[in-house]
Protein backbone atom coordinates (compact mmCIF):
# COMPACT_ATOMS: atom_id res chain seq x y z
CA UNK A 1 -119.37 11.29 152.85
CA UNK A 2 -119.56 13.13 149.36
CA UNK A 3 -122.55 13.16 147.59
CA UNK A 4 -121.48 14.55 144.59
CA UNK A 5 -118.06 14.67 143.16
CA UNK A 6 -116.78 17.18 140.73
CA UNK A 7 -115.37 16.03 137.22
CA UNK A 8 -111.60 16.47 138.53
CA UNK A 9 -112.43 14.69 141.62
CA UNK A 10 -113.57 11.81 139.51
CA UNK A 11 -111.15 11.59 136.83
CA UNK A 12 -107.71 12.65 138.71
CA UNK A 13 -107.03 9.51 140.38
CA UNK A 14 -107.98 7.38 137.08
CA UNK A 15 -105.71 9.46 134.68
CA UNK A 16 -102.84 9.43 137.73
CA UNK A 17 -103.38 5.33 137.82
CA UNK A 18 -103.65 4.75 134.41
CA UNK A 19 -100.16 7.05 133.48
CA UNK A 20 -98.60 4.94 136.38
CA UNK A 21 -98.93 2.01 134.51
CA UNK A 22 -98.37 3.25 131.10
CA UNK A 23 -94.67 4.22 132.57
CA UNK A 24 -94.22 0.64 134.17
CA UNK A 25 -95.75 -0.95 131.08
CA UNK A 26 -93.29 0.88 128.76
CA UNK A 27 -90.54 0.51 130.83
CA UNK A 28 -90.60 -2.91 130.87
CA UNK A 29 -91.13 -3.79 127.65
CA UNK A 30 -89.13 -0.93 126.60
CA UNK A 31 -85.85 -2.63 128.46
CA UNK A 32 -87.29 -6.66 127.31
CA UNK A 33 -86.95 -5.22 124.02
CA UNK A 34 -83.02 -4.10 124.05
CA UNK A 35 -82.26 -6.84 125.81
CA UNK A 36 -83.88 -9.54 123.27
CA UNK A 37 -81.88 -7.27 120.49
CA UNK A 38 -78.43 -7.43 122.36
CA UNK A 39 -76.95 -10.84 121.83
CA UNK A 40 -74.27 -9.70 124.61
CA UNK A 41 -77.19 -8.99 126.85
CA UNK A 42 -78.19 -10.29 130.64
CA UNK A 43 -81.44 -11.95 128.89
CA UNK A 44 -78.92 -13.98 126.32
CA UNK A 45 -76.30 -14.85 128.82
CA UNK A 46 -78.39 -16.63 130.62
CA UNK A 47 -78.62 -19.35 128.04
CA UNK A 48 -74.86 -19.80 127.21
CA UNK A 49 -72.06 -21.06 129.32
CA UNK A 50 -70.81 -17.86 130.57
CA UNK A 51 -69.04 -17.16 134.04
CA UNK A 52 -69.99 -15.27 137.07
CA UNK A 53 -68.54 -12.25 135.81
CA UNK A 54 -69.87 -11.97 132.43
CA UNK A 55 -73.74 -12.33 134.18
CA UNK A 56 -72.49 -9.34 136.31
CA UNK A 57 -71.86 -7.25 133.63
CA UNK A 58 -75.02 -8.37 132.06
CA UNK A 59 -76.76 -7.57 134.83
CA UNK A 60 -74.75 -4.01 135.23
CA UNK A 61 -76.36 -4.05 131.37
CA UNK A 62 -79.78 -4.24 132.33
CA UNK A 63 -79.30 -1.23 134.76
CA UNK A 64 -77.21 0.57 131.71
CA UNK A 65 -80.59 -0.18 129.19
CA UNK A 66 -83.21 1.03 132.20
CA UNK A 67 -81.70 4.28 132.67
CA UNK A 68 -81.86 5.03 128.88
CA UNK A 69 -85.50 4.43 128.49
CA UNK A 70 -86.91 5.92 131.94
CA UNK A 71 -86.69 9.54 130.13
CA UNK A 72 -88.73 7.99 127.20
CA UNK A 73 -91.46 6.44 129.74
CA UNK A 74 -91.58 9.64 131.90
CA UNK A 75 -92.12 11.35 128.92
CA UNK A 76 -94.81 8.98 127.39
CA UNK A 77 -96.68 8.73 130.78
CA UNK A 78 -96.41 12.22 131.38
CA UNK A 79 -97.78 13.22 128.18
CA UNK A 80 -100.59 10.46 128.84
CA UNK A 81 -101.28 12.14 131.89
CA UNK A 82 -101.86 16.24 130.17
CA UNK A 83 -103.51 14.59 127.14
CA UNK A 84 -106.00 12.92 129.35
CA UNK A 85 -106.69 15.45 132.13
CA UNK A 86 -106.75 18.21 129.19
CA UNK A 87 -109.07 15.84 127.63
CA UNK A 88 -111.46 15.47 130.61
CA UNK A 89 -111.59 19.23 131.19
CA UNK A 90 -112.59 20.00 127.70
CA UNK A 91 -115.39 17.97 127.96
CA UNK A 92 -116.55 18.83 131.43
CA UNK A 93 -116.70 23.06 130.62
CA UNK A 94 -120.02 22.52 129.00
CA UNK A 95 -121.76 20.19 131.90
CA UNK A 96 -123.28 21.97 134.97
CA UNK A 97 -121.76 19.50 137.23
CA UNK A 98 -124.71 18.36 139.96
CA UNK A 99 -123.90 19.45 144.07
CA UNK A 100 -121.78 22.37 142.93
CA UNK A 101 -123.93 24.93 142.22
CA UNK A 102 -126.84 26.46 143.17
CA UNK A 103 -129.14 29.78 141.92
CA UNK A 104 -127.40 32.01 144.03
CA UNK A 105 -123.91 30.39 144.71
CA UNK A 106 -121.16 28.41 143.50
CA UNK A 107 -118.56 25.89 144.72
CA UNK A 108 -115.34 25.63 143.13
CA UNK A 109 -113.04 22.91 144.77
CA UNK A 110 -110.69 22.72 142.04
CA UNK A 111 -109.26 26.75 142.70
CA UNK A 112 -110.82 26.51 146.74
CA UNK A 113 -113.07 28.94 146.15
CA UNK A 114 -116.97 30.30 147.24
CA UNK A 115 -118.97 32.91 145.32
CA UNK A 116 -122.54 33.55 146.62
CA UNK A 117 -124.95 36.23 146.50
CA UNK A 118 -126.11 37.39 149.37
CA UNK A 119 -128.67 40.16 149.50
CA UNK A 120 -127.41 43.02 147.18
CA UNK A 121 -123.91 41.82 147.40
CA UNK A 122 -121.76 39.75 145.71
CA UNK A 123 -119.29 37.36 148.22
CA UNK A 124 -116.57 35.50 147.35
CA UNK A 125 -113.41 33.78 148.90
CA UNK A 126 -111.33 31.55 149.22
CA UNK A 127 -110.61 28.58 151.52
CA UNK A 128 -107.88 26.02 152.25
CA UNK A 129 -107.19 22.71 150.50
CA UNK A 130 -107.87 20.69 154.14
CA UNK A 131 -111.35 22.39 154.01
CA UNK A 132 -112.58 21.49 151.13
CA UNK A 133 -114.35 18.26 151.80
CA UNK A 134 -115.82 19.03 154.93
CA UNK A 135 -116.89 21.98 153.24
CA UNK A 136 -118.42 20.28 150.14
CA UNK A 137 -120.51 18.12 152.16
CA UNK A 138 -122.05 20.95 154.15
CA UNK A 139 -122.32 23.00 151.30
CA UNK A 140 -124.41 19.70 149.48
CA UNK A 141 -126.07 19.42 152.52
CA UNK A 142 -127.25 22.78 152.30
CA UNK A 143 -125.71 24.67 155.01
CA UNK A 144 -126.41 28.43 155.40
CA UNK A 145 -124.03 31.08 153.78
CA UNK A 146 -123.12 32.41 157.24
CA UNK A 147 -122.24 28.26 158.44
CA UNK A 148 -120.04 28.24 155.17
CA UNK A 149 -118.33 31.26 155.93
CA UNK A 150 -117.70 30.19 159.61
CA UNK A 151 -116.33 26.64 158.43
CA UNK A 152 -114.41 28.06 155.94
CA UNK A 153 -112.49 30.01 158.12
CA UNK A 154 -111.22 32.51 155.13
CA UNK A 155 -108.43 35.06 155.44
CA UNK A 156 -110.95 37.63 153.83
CA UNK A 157 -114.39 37.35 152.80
CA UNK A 158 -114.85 39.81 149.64
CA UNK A 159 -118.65 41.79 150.04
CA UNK A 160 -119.12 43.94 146.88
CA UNK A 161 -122.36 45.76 146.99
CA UNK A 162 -123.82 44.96 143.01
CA UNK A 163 -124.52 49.07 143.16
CA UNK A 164 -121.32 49.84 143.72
CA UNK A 165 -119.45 47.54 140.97
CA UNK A 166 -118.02 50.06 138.22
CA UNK A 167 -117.27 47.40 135.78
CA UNK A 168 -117.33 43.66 134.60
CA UNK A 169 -115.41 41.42 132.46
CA UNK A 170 -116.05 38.31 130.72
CA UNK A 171 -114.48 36.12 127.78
CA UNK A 172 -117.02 33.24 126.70
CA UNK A 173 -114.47 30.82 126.63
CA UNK A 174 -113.17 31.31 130.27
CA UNK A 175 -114.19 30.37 133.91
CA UNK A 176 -113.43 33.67 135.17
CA UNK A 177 -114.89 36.96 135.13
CA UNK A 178 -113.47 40.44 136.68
CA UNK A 179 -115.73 42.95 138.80
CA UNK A 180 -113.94 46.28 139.39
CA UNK A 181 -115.09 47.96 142.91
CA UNK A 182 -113.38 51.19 144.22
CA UNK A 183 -110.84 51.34 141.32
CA UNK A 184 -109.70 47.63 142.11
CA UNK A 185 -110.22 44.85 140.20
CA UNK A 186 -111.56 41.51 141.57
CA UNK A 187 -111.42 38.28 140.35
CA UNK A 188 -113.94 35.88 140.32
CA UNK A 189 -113.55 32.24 139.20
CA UNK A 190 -115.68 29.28 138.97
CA UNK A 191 -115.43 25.39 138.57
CA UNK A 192 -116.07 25.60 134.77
CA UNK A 193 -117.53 27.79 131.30
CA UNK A 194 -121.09 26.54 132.40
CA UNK A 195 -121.31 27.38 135.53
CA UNK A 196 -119.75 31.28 135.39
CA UNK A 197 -121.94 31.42 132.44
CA UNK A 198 -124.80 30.29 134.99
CA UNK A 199 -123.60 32.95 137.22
CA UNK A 200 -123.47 35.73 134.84
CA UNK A 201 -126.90 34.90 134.02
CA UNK A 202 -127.82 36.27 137.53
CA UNK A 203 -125.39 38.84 138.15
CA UNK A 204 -125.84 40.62 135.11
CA UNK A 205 -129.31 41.17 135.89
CA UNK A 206 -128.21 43.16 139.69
CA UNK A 207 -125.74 45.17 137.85
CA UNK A 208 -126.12 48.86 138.19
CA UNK A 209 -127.92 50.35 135.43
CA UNK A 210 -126.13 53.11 134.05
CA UNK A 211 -123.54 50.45 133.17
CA UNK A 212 -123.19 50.23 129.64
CA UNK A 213 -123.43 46.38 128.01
CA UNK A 214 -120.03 45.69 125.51
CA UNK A 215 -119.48 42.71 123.33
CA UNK A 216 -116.37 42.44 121.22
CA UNK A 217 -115.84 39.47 118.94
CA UNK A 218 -112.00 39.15 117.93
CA UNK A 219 -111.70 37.82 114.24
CA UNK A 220 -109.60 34.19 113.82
CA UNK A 221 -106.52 36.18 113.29
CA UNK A 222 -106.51 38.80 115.91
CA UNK A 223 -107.44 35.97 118.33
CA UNK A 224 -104.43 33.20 117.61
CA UNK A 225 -101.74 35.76 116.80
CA UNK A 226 -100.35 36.16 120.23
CA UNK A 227 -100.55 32.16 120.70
CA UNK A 228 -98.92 31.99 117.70
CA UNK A 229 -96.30 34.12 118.40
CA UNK A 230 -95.87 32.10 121.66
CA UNK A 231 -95.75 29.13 119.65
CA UNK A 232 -92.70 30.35 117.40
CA UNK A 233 -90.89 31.42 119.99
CA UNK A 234 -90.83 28.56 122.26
CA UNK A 235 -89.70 26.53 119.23
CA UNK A 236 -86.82 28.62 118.14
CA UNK A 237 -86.01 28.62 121.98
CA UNK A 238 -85.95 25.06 122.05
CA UNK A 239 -83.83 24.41 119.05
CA UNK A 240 -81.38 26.78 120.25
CA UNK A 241 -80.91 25.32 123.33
CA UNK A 242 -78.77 22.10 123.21
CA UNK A 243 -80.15 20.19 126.68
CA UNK A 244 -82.17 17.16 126.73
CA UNK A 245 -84.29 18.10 130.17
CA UNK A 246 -85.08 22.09 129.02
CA UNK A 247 -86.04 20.67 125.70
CA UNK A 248 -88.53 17.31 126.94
CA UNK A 249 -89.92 20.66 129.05
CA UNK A 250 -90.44 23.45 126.15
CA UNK A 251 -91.52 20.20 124.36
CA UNK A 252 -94.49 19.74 126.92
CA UNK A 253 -95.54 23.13 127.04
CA UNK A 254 -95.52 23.76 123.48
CA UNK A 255 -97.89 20.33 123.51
CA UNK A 256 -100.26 20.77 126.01
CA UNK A 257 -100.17 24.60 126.08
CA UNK A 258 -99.36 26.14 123.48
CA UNK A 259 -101.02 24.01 120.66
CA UNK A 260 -104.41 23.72 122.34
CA UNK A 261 -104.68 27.69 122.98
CA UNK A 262 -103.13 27.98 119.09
CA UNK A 263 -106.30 25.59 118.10
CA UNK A 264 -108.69 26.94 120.44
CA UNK A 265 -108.23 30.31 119.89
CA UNK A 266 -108.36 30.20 116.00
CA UNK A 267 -110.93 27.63 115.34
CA UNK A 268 -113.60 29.32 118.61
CA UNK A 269 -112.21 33.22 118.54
CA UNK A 270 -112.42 35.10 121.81
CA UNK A 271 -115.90 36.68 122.24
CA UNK A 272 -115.41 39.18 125.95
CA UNK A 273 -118.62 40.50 127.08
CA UNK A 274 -118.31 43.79 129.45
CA UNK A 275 -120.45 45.93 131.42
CA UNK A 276 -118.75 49.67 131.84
CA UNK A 277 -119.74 52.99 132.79
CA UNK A 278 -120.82 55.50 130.12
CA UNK A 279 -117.67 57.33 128.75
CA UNK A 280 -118.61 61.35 129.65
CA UNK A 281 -118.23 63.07 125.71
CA UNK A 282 -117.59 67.00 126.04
């Protein structure tokens, strides 16, 4: 049994119930309502003296009047659906959600993932989705890093000595952050903003010295141009293409994509923090 659940192992199955319905809901009363407005309709026919074959074609009718609305109740529901979860994750980036976290290691089951330190090293990896609730309930039970890593099973554990990491990357407004070790770059990614940020506390601290600390705050233009650009283009794209399905998509993505990182980015600018290696001046 779980102990604690994580805010997208709460919410998921409530936002997925409650857009099911919406689409049933809308459906229904979206087809009651061209019927009632149809006086050649199934809904009408059945009160006058009509024949067998009139009531089929009203009933061929009703068929007719479903298929027109089901693309405006997918597209209600699914918008529901983004608006809600998108909704729920905005709000959960600033919690430290309880069971998840520890001071020295980190459970994300939304992107199957570990990150621990261990010693002087930093370990991270990832597992598979049919682990991860065995594996949440020994890591809330408290199981040792080695009993993780043997559940887990993962294709490759990641050990970065903290002496050996050449750089680190981190925008505030993200729940990932990028060590580079041996001219690779490595990225590490948490279940939210407050818990990398919890991390970062900790891991900054075992960083190698002679890394220099790098903060760069992008002004409100600099930091929505791009999304903006983004945002132009997908709408040109979509009134230049003349089909209903490519257009309900760009539609969605211009919604829940790129308006919210249009918004985000403007009103909250990007703020990366870094830790780099002294540049050598001649």
């Amino acid at each position: 049994m779980i102990k604690y659940r994580s805010p997208s192992q709460k919410n998921k199955y409530v936002i997925f119930a409650l857009s099911l319905a919406i689409f049933i809901f809308t459906t229904f009363w979206s087809v009651l309502f061209v019927e009632y407005l149809n006086p050649s309709s199934y809904f009408w026919l059945q009160f006058s003296d009509t024949n067998i074959s009139n009531s089929a074609i009203g009933s061929e009718g009703i068929l007719d009047n479903v298929s027109n609305v089901l693309p405006f109740s997918a597209f209600f529901s699914v918008v529901t659906y983004f608006l809600l979860k998108l909704l729920c994750v905005k709000v959960s980036q600033g919690n430290l959600p309880e069971g998840f976290y520890t001071q020295s290691s980190w459970l994300d089951v939304d992107d199957k993932s570990l990150v621990l330190i261990q010693a002087d090293e930093l370990v991270f990896f990832e597992f598979k989705r049919k682990m991860t609730k065995r594996l949440q309930v020994e890591y809330q039970h408290h199981a040792s890093v080695d009993e993780l890593i043997s559940l887990a099973d993962p294709k490759k554990v990641h050990r970065i000595p903290f002496d050996e990491i050449t750089e680190l990357v981190s925008d505030h407004n993200s729940d990932i952050f990028y060590v580079k070790y041996k001219g690779q770059r490595h990225r590490v990614v948490f279940i939210n903003q407050a818990v990398k940020a919890h991390a970062l506390e900790l891991v900054q601290l075992l960083l190698p010295e002679e890394l220099e600390y790098h903060r760069n705050e992008r002004t409100r233009f600099k930091a929505a141009f791009p999304f903006f650009a983004i945002f132009v283009c997908l709408v040109m794209l979509a009134m230049a293409i003349d089909i209903v399905l490519i257009r309900y998509l760009l539609g969605l993505i211009i919604l829940f994509i790129a308006i919210p990182k249009l918004l985000s980015s403007y009103f909250e600018p990007k703020v990366t923090e870094s830790w780099r290696q002294r540049e050598l001046r001649v």
